[in-house]
N, C-alpha and C. Protein backbone atom coordinates (compact mmCIF):
# COMPACT_ATOMS: atom_id res chain seq x y z
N UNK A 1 0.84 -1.17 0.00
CA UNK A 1 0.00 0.00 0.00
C UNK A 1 0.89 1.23 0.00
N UNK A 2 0.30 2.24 -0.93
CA UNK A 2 1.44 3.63 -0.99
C UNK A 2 0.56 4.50 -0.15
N UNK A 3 1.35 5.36 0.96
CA UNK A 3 1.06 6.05 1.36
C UNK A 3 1.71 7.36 1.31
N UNK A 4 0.64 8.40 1.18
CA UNK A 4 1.36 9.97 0.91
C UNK A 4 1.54 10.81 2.31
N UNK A 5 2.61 11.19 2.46
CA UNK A 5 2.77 11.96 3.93
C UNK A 5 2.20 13.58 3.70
N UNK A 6 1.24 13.81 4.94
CA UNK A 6 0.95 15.24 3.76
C UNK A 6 1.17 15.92 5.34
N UNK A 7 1.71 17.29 4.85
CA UNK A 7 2.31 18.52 5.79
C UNK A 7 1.11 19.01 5.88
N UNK A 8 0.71 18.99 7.57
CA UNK A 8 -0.55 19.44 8.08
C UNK A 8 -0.46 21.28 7.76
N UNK A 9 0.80 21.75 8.03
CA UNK A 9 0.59 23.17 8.54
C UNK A 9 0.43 23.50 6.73
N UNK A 10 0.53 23.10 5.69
CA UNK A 10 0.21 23.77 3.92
C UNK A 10 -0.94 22.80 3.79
N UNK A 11 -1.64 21.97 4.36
CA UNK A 11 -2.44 21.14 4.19
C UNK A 11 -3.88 22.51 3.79
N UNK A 12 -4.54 22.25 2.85
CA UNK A 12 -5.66 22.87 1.95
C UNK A 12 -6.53 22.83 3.25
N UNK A 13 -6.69 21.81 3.78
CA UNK A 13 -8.35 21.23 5.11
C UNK A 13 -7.34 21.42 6.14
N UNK A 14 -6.38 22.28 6.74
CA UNK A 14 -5.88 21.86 7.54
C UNK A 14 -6.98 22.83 9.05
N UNK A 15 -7.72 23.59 8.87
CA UNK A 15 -8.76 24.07 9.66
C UNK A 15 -10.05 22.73 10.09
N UNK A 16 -9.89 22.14 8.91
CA UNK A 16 -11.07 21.07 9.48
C UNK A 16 -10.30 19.61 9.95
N UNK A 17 -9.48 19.36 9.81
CA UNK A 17 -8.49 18.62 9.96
C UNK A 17 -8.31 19.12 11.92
N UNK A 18 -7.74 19.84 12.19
CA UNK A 18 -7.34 20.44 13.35
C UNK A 18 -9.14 20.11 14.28
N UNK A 19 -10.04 20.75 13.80
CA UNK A 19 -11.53 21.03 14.56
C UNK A 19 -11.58 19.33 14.85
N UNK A 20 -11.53 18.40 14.00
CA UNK A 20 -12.16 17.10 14.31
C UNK A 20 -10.91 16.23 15.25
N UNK A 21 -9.60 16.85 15.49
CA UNK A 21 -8.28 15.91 15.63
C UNK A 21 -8.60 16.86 17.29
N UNK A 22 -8.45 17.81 17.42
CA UNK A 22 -8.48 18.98 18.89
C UNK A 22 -9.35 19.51 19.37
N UNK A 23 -10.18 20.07 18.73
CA UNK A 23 -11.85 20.78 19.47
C UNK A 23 -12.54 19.88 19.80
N UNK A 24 -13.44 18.50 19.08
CA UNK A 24 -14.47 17.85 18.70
C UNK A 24 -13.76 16.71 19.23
N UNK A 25 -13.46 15.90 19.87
CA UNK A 25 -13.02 14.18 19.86
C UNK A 25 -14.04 13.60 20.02
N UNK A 26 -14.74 13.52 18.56
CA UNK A 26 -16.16 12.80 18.49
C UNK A 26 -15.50 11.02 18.49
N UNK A 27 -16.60 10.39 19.18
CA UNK A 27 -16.51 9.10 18.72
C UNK A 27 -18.39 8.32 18.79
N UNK A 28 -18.50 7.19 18.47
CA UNK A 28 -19.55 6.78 18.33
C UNK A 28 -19.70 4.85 19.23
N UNK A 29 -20.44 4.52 19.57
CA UNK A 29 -20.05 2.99 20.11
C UNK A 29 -22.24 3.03 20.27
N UNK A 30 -22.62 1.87 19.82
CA UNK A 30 -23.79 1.49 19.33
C UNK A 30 -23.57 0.08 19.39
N UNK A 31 -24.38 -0.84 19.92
CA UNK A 31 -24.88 -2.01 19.91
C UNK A 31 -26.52 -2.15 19.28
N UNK A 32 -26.53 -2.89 18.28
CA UNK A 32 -28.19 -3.45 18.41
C UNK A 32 -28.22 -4.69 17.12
N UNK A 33 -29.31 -5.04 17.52
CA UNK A 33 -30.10 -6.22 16.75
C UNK A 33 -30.21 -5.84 15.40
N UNK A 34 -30.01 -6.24 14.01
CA UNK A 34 -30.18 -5.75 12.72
C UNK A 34 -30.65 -6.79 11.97
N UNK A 35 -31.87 -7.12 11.54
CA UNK A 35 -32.29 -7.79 10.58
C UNK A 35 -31.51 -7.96 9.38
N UNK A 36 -30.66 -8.24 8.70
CA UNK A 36 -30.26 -8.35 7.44
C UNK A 36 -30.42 -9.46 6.99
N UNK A 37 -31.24 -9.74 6.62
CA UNK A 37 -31.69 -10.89 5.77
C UNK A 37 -31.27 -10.71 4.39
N UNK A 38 -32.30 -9.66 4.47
CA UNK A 38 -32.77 -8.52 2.36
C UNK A 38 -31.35 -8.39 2.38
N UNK A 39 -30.46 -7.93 3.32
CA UNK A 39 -29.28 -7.55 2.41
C UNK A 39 -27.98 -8.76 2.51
N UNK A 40 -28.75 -9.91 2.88
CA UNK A 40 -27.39 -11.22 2.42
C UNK A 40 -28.28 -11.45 0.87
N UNK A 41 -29.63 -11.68 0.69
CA UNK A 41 -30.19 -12.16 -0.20
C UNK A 41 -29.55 -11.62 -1.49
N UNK A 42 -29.98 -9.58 -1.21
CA UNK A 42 -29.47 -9.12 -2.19
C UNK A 42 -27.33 -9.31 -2.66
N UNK A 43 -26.67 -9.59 -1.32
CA UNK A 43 -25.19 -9.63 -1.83
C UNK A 43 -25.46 -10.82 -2.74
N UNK A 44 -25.87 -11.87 -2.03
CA UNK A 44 -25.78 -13.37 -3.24
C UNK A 44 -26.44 -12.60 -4.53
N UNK A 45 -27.81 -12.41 -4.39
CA UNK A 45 -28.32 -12.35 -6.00
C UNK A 45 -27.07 -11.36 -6.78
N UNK A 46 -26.21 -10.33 -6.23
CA UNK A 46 -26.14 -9.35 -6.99
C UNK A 46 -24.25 -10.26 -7.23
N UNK A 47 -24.12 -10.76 -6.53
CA UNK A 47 -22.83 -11.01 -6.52
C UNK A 47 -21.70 -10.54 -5.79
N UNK A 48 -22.30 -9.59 -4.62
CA UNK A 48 -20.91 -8.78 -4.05
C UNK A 48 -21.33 -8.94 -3.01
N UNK A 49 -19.89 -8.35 -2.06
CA UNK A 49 -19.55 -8.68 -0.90
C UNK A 49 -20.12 -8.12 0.09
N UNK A 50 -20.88 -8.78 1.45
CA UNK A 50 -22.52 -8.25 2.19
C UNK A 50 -21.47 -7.22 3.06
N UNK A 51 -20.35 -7.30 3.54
CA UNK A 51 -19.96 -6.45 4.25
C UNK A 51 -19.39 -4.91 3.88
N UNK A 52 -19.01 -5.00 2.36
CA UNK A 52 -19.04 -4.01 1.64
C UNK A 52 -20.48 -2.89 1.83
N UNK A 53 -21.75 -3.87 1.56
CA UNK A 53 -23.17 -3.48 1.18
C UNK A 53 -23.46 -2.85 2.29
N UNK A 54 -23.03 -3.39 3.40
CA UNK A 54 -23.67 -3.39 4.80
C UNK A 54 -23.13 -2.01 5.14
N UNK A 55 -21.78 -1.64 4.72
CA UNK A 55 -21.19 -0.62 5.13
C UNK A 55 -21.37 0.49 4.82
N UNK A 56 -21.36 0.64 3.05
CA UNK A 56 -22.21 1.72 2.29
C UNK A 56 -23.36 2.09 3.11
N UNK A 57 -24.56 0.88 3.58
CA UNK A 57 -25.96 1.39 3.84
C UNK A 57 -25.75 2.19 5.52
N UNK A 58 -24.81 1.73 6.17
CA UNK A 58 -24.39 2.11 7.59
C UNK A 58 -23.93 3.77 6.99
N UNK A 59 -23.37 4.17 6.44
CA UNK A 59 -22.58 5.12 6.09
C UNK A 59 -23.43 5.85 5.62
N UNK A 60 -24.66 5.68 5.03
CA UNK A 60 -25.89 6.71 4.20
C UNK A 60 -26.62 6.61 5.20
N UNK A 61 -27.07 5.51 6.16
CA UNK A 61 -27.60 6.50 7.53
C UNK A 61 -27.34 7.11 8.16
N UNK A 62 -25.87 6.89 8.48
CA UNK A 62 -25.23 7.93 9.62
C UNK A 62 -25.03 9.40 9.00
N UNK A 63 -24.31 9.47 7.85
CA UNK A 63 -24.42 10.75 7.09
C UNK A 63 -25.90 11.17 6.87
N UNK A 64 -27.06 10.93 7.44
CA UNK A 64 -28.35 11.58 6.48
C UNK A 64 -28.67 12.52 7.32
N UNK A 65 -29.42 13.56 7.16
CA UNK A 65 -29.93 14.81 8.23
C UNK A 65 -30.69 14.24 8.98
N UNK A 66 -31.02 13.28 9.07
CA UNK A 66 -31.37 12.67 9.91
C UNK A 66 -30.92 12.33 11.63
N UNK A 67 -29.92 12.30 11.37
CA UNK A 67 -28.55 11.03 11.87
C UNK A 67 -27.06 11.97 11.87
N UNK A 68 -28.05 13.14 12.94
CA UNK A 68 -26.48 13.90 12.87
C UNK A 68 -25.78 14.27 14.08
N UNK A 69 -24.70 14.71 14.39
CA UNK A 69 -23.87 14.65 15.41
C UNK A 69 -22.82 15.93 15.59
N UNK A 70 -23.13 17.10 15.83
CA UNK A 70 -22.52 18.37 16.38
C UNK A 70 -21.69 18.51 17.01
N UNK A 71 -20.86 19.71 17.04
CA UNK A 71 -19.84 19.94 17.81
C UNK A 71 -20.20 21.66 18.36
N UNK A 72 -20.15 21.83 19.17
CA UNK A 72 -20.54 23.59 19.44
C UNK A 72 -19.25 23.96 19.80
N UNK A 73 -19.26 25.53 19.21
CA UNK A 73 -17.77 26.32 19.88
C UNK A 73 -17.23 26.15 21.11
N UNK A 74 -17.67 25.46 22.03
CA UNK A 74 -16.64 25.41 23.02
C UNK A 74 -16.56 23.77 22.93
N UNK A 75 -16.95 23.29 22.13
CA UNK A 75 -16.10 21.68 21.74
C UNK A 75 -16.78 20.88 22.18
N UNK A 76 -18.14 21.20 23.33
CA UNK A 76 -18.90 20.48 23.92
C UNK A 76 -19.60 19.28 22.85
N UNK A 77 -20.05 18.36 22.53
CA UNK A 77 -20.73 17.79 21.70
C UNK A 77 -22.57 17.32 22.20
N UNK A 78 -23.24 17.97 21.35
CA UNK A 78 -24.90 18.01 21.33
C UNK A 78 -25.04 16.85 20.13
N UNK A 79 -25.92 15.99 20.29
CA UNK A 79 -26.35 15.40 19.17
C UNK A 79 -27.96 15.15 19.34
N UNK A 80 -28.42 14.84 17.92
CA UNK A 80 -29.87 14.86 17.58
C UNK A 80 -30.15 13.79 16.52
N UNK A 81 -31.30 12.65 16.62
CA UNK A 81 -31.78 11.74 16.06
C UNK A 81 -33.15 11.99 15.81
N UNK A 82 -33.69 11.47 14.57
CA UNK A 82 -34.80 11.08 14.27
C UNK A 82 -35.54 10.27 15.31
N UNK A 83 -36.82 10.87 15.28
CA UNK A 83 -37.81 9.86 15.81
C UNK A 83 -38.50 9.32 14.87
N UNK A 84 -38.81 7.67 15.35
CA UNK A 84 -39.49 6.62 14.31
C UNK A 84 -40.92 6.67 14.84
């Protein structure tokens, strides 16, 4: 695997880079029960790999406005979920 060393202080994101590494030390830890049935069915029918699938669909919930997770100026962290 090639890896590129990149100089934080000329780094383009180095403001958002800094907010998520020093202000924000967000993290996340979740346990629960998940039906995936539909999505082993669909990896076999489609041919690809369920943990790939599984991850994409994890990744479009957590990113949705739904399913979001704040940081306020003094670094405190507020978060807010959908109700079902």
């Amino acid at each position: 695997m090639n890896y590129k060393v990149i100089d934080r202080e000329k780094y383009y994101r180095k403001g958002v880079y800094r907010h998520f590494t020093e202000d924000c030390k967000c993290s996340v830890s979740m346990t629960a029960r998940v039906d995936v049935t539909d999505l082993v069915k669909h990896s076999k029918e489609t041919g690809t790999k369920f943990y790939i699938n599984f991850l994409y669909l994890l990744t479009k919930v957590l990113n949705s406005p739904e399913m979001t997770t704040e940081c306020s100026i003094s670094g405190s962290r507020t978060s807010s979920s959908a109700t079902t």
